[in-house]
PDB file of N, CA and C in Angstrom:
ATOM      1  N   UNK A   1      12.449  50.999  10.442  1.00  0.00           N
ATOM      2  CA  UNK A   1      12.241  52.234  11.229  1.00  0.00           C
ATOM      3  C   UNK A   1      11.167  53.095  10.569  1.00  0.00           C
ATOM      4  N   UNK A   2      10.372  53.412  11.100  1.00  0.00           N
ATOM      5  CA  UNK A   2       9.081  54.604  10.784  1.00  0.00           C
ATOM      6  C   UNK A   2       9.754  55.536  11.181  1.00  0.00           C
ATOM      7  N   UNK A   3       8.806  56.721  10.662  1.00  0.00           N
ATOM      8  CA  UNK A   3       8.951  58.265  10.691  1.00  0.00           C
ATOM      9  C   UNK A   3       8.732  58.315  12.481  1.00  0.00           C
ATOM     10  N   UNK A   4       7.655  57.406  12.898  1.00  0.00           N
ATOM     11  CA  UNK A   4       7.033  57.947  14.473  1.00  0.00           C
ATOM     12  C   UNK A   4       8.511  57.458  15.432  1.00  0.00           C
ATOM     13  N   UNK A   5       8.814  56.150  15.315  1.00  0.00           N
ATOM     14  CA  UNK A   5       9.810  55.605  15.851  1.00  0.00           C
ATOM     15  C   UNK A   5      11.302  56.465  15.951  1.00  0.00           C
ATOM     16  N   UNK A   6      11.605  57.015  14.658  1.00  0.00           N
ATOM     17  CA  UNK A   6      12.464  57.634  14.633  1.00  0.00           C
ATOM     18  C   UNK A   6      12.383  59.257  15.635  1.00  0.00           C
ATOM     19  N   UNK A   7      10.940  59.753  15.268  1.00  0.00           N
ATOM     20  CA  UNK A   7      10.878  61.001  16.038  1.00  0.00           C
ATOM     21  C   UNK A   7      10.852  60.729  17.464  1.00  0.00           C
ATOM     22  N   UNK A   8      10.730  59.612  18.239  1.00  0.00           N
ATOM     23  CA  UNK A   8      10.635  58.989  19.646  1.00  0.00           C
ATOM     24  C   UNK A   8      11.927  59.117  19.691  1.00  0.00           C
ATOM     25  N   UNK A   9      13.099  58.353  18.696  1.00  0.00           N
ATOM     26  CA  UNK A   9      14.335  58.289  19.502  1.00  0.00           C
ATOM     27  C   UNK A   9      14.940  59.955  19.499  1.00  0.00           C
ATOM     28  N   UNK A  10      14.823  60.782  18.773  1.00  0.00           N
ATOM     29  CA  UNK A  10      15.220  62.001  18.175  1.00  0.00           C
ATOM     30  C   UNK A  10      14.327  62.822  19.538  1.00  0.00           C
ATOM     31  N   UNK A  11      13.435  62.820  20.338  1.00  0.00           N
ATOM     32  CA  UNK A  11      12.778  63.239  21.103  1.00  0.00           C
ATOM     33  C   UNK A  11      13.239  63.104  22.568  1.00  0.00           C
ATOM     34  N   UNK A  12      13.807  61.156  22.520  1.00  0.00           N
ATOM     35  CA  UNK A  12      15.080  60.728  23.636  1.00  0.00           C
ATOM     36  C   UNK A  12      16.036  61.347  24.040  1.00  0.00           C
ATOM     37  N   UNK A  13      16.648  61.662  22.674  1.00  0.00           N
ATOM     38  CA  UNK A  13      18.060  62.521  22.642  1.00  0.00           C
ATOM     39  C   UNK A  13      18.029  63.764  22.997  1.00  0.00           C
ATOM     40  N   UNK A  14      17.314  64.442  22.604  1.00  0.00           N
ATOM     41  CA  UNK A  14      16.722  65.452  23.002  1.00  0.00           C
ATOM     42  C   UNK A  14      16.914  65.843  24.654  1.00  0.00           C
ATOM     43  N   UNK A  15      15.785  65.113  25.466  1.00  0.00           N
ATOM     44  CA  UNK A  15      15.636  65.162  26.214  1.00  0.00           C
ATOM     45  C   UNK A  15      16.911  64.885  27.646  1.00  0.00           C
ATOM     46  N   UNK A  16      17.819  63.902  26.562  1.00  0.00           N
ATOM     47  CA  UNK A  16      19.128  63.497  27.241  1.00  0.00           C
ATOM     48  C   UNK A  16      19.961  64.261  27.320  1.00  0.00           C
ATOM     49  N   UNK A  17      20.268  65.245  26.221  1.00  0.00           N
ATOM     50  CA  UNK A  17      20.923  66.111  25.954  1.00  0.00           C
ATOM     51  C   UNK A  17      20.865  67.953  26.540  1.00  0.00           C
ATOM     52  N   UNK A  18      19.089  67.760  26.904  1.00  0.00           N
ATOM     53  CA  UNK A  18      18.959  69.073  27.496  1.00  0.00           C
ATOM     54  C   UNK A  18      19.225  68.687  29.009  1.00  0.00           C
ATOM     55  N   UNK A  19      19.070  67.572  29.683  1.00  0.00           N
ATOM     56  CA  UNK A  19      19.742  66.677  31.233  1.00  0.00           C
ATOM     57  C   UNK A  19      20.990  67.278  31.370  1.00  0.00           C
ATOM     58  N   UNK A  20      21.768  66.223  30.036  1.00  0.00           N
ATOM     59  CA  UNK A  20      23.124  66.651  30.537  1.00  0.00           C
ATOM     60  C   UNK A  20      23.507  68.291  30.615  1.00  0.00           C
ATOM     61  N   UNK A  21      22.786  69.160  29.581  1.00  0.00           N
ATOM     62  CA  UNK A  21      23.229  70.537  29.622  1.00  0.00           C
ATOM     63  C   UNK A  21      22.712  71.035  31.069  1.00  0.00           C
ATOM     64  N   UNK A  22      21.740  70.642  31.656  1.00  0.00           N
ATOM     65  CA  UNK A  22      21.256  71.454  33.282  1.00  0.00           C
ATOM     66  C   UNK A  22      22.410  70.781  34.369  1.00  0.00           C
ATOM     67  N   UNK A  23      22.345  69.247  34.286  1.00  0.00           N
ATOM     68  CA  UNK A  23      23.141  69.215  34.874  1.00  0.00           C
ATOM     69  C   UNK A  23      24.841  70.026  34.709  1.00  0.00           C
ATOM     70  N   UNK A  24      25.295  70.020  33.778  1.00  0.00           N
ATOM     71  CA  UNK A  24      26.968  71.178  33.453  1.00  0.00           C
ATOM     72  C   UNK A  24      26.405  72.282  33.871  1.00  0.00           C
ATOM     73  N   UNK A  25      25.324  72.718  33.741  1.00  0.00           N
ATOM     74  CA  UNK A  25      25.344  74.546  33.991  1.00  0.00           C
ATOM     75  C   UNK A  25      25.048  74.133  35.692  1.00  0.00           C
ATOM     76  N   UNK A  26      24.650  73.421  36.183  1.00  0.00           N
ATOM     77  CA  UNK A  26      24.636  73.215  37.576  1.00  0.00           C
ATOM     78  C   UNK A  26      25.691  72.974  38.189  1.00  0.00           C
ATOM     79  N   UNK A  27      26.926  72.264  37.594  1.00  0.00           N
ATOM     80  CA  UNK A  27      28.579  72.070  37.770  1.00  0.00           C
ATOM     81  C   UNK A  27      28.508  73.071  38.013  1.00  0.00           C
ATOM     82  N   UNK A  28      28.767  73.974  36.650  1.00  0.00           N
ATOM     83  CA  UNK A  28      29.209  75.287  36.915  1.00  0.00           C
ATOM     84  C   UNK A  28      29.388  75.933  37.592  1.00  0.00           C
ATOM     85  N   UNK A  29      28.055  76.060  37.831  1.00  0.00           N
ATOM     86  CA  UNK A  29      27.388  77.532  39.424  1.00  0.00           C
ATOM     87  C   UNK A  29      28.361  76.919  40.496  1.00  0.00           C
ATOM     88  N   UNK A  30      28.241  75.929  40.848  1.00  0.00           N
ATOM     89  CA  UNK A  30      28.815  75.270  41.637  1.00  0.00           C
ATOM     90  C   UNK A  30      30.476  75.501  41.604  1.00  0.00           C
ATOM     91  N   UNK A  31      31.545  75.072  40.606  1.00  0.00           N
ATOM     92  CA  UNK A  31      32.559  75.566  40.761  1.00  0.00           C
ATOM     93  C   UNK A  31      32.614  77.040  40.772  1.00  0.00           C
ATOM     94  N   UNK A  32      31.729  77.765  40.078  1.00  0.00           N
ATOM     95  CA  UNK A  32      31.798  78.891  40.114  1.00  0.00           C
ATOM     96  C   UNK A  32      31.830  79.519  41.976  1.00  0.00           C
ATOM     97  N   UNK A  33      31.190  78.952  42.843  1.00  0.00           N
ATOM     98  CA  UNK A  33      30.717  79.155  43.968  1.00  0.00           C
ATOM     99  C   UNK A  33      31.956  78.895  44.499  1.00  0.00           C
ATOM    100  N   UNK A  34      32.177  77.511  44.094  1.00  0.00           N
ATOM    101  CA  UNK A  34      33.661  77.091  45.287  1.00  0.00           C
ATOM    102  C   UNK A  34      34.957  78.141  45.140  1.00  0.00           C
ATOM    103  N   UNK A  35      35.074  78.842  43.615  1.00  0.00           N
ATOM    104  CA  UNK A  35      35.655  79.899  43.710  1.00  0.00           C
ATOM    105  C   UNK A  35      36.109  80.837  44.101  1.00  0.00           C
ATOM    106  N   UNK A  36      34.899  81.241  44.133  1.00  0.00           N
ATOM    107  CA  UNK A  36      33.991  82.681  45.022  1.00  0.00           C
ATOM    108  C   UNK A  36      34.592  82.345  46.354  1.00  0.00           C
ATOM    109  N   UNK A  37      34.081  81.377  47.107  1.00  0.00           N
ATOM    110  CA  UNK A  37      34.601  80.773  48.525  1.00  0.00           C
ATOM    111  C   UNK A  37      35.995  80.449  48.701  1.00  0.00           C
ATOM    112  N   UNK A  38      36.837  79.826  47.794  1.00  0.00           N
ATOM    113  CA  UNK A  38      37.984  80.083  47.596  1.00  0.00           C
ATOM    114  C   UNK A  38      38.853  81.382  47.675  1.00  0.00           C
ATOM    115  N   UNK A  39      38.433  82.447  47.334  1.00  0.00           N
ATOM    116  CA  UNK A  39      38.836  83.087  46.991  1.00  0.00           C
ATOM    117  C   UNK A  39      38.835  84.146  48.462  1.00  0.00           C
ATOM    118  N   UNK A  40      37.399  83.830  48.719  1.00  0.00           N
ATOM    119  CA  UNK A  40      37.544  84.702  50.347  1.00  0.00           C
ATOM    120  C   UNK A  40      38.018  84.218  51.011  1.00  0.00           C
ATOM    121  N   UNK A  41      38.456  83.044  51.649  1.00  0.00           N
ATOM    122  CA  UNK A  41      39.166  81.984  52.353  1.00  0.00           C
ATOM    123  C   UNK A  41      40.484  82.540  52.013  1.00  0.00           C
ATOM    124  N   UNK A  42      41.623  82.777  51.119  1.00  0.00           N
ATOM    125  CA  UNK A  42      42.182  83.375  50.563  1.00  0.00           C
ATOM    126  C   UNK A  42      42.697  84.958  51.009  1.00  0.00           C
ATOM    127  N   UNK A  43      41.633  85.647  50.694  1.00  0.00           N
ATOM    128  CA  UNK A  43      41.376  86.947  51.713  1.00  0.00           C
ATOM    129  C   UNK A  43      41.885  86.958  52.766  1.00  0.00           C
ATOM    130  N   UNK A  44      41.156  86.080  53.722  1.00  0.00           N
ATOM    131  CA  UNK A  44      41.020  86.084  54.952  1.00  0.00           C
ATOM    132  C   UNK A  44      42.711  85.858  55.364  1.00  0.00           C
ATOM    133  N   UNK A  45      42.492  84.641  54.965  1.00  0.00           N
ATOM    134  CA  UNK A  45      44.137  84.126  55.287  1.00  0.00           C
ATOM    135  C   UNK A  45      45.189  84.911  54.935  1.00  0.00           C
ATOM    136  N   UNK A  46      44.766  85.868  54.188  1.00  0.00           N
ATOM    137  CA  UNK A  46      45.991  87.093  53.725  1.00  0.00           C
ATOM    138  C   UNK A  46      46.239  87.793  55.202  1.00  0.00           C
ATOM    139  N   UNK A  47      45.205  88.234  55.416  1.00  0.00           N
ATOM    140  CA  UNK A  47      44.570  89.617  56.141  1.00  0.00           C
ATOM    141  C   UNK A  47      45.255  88.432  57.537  1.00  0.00           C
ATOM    142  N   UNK A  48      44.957  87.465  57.947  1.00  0.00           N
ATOM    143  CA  UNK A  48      45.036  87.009  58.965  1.00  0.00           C
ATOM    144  C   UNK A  48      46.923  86.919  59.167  1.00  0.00           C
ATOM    145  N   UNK A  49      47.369  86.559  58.058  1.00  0.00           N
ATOM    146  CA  UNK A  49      48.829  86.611  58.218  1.00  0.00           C
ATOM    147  C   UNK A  49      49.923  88.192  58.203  1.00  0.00           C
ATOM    148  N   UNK A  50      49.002  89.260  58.096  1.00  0.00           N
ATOM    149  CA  UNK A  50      49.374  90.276  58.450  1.00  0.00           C
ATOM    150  C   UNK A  50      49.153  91.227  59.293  1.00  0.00           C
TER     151      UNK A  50
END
């Protein structure tokens, strides 16, 4: 293993690792959203049963 080889795979990981983090913060928003929508759905159905 060279110094260059090694900084390629270390550059891989990298790059894999900042993926997987956009993709989770994109989960997120997302459950965060279904929440949100949950939650007025919720509302509604209160308000509708009274």
């Amino acid at each position: 293993m060279t110094v260059a080889s090694l900084q390629k795979y270390a550059f891989a990981d990298n790059a894999i690792v900042s993926g997987g983090n956009a993709i989770a913060s994109a989960c997120y928003a997302i459950a965060s959203a279904c929440t949100a929508i949950a939650s007025a759905c919720y509302a509604i159905a209160s308000a509708c049963k009274n």
